[in-house]
Structures are given as C-alpha cells and as structure tokens.
Protein backbone atom coordinates (compact mmCIF):
# COMPACT_ATOMS: atom_id res chain seq x y z
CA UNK A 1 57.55 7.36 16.10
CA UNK A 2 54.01 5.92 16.22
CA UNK A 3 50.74 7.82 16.18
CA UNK A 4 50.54 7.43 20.37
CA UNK A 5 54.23 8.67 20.61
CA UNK A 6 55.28 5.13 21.55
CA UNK A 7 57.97 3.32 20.14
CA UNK A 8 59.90 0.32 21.85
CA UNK A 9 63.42 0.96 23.02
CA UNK A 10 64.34 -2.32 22.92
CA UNK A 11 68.15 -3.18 22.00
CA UNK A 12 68.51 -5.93 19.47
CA UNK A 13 69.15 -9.70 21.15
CA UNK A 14 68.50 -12.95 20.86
CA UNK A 15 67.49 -15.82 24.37
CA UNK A 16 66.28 -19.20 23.75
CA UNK A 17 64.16 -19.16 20.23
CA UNK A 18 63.13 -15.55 21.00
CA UNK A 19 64.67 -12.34 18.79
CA UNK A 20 64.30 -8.71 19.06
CA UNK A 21 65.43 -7.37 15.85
CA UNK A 22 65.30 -3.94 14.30
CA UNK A 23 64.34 -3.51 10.70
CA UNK A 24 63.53 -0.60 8.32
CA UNK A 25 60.25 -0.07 8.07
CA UNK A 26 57.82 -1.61 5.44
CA UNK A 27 56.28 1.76 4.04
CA UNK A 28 60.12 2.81 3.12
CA UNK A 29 59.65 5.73 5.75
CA UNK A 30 62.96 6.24 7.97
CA UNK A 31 61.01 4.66 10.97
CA UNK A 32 63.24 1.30 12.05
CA UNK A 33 60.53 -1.26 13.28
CA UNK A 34 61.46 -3.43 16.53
CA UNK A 35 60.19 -6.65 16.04
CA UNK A 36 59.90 -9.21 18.80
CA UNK A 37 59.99 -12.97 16.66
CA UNK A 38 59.46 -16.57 18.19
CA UNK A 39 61.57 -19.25 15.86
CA UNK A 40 61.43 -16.32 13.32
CA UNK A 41 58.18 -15.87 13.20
CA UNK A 42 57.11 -12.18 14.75
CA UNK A 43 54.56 -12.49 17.15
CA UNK A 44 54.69 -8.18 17.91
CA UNK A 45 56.09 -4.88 16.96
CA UNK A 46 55.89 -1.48 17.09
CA UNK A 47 54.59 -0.91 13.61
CA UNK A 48 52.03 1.60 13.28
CA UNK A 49 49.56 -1.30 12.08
CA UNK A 50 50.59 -2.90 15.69
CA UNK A 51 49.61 0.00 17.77
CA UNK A 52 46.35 0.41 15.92
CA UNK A 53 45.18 -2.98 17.63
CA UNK A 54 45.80 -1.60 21.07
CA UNK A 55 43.83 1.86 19.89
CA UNK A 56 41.11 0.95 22.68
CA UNK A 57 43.63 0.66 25.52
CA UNK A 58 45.41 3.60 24.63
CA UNK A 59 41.77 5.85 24.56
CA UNK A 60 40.54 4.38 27.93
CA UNK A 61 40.46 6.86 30.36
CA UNK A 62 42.13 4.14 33.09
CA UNK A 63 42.74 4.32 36.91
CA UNK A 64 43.63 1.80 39.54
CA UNK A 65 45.16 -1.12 38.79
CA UNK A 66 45.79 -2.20 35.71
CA UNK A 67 46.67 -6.16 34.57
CA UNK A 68 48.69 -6.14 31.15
CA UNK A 69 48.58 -10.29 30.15
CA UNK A 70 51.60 -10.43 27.57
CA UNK A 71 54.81 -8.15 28.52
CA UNK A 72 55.53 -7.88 24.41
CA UNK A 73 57.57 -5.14 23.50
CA UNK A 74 56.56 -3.36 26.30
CA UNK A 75 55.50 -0.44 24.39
CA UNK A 76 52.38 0.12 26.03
CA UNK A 77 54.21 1.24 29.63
CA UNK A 78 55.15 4.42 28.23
CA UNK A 79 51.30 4.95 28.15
CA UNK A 80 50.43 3.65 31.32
CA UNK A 81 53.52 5.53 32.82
CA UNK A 82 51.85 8.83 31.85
CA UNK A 83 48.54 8.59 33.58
CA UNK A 84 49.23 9.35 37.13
CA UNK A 85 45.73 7.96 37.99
CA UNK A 86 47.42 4.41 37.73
CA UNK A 87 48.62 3.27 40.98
CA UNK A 88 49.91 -0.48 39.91
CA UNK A 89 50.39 -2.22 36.89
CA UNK A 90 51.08 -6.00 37.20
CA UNK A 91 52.21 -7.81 33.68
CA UNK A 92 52.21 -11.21 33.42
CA UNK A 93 54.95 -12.66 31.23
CA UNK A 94 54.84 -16.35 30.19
CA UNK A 95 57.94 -16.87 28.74
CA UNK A 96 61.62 -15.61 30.81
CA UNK A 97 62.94 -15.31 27.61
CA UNK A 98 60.99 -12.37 26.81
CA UNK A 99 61.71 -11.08 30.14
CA UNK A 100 65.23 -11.49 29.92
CA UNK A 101 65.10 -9.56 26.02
CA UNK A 102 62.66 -6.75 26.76
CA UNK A 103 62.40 -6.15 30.78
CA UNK A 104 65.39 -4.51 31.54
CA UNK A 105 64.93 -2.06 28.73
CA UNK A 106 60.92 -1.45 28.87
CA UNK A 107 59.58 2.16 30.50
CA UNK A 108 58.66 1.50 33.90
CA UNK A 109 58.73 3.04 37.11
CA UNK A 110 57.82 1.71 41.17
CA UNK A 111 54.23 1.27 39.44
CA UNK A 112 55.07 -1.85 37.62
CA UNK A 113 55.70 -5.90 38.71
CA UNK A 114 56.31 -8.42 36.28
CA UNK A 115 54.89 -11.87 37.02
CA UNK A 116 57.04 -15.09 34.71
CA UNK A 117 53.41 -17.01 34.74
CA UNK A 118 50.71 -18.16 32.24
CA UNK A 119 47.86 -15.58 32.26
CA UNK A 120 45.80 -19.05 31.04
CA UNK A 121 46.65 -20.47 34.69
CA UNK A 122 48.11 -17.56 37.23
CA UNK A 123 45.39 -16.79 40.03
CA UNK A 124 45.70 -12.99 40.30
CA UNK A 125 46.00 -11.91 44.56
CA UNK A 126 44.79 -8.32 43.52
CA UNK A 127 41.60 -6.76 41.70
CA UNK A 128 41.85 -5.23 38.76
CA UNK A 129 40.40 -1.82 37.54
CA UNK A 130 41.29 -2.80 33.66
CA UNK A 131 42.72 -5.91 32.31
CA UNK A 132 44.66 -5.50 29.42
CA UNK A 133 45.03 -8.70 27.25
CA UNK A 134 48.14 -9.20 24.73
CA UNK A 135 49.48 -12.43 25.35
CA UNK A 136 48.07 -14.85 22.30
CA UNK A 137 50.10 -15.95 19.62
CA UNK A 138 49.44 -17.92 16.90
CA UNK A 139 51.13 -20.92 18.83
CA UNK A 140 48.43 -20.84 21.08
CA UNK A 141 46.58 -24.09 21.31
CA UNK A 142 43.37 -21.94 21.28
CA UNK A 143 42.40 -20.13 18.12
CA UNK A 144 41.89 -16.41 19.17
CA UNK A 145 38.07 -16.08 19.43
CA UNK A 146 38.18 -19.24 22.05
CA UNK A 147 41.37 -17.57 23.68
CA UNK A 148 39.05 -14.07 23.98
CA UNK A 149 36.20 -15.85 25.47
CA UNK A 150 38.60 -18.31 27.60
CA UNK A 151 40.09 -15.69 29.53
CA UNK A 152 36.74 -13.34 29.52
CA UNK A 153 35.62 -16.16 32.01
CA UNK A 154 38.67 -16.35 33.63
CA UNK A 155 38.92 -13.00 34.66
CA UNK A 156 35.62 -11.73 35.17
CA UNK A 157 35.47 -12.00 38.70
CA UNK A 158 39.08 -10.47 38.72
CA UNK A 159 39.01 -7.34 36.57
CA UNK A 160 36.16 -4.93 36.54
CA UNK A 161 37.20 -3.54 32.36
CA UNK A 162 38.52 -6.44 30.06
CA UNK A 163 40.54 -5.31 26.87
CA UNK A 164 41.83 -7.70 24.44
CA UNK A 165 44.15 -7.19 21.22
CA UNK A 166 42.80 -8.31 18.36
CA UNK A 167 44.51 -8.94 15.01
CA UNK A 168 43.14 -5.69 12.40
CA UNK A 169 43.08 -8.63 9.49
CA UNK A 170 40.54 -10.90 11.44
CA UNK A 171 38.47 -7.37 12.56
C-alpha cells in the first residue's frame, strides 16, 4: 500500500504492445508493484516513487470538475472517488489499449467518463475546476518541458487549476 492508501487493482494482461504486469517490489518489501509497460518499456506504476509525482494532486483541496489527461493505472480515482465535493471527472485516454487493460478494473463510480482521444487535440465541451495532466511518455514527440507548456496553452481557457506530473529525476 502506498503512502495515499492507493494502490492499482489492476489484473495482469497484455492488448496490442501494452502490458500490465505485477512485480515484487524494488526495495525487497512484500509490496507487488503494478506496472503499466508500452513495448516493455514502463511508462507508470504504483510505486511509491510514482505516487510522489502526483503529491500535488493528491493535497489539492479539489471541487467541481475535474479533467485527468492520461487514464494510467488509474490509481488516482480512488482519490478523486473520496472527495464528495467532485461532481465529474472526465479522463481522456489516448490509447484503447489502455482502456481495454485498466478501465474495467479502475475505482470509479457515476462521477467518471472516459474519453479514447488525444488530450494534445480533444476540444473539451465542459469547464474544468482542475486539470490534472498524466498523459506524456517518453514517446512523446515533445520533450516534457515543451509538452508542460504545450498543453498550459491549450487548456488555459478550459481549466481554471492546471496540474501536471512531472518526473522526480528531472525535478
């Protein structure tokens, strides 16, 4: 269990070149990571080092609407789930793959829709209280300080809060 309480529940699987695999954790505690890998390569999990990156969503006091950009693991809906001042959640997925791996499993209640769009070109119908922003990866054409600022502008007249994940190592 992570420091939050939140741990994904996701079942092991494989669709298209996406994986969900569960591994011992690296610190040789009992924990068993869930690791979400693209052609092998993990692009999330639910180590503890993981959930430190979303540490400023997780200590916003939120309300409203809420966009998450990158469905993940979909570890942080357990959060979100909690905080009955949250009236909609809409995640926008890029790949089906993921959705097809991690949706069906995911905490979520009549809160949450999932959008199969790229957050770098869907044109949200709603305004946003917070904007949550998880959905770079390393295969990104972008590197992640022009992704940040990319979708800053792209959302700015769309979400009043902006939060983006940022890799601890490049911090």
């Amino acid at each position: 269990m992570t420091r939050y309480g939140l741990n994904a529940i996701i079942p092991e699987g494989k669709a298209g070149h996406f994986e969900v695999k569960h591994q011992p954790a690296e610190d040789g505690s009992n924990y068993t990571e869930t690791c979400l890998l693209y052609r092998d390569q993990m692009i999330m999990s639910d180590r503890p080092v993981e959930v430190e990156t979303h540490e400023q969503l997780f200590t916003t006091q939120m309300s409203g609407t809420v966009l998450v950009c990158g469905l993940g693991l979909g570890f942080v809906h357990k959060h979100l789930m909690n905080n009955d001042k949250i009236n909609k959640v809409v995640v926008v997925e890029l790949f089906p793959e993921v959705k097809e791996l991690v949706w069906p499993y995911c905490n979520k209640d009549s809160r949450f829709e999932l959008e199969i769009a790229d957050a770098e070109k869907w044109e949200p119908t709603d305004h946003f209280n917070y904007g949550w922003f998880d959905s770079w990866i390393p295969h990104n054409s972008k590197d992640h300080s022009e992704w940040v600022s990319y979708m800053s502008n792209k959302y700015a007249d769309d979400c009043e809060w902006m939060m983006f994940w940022y890799d601890k190592e490049d911090a």
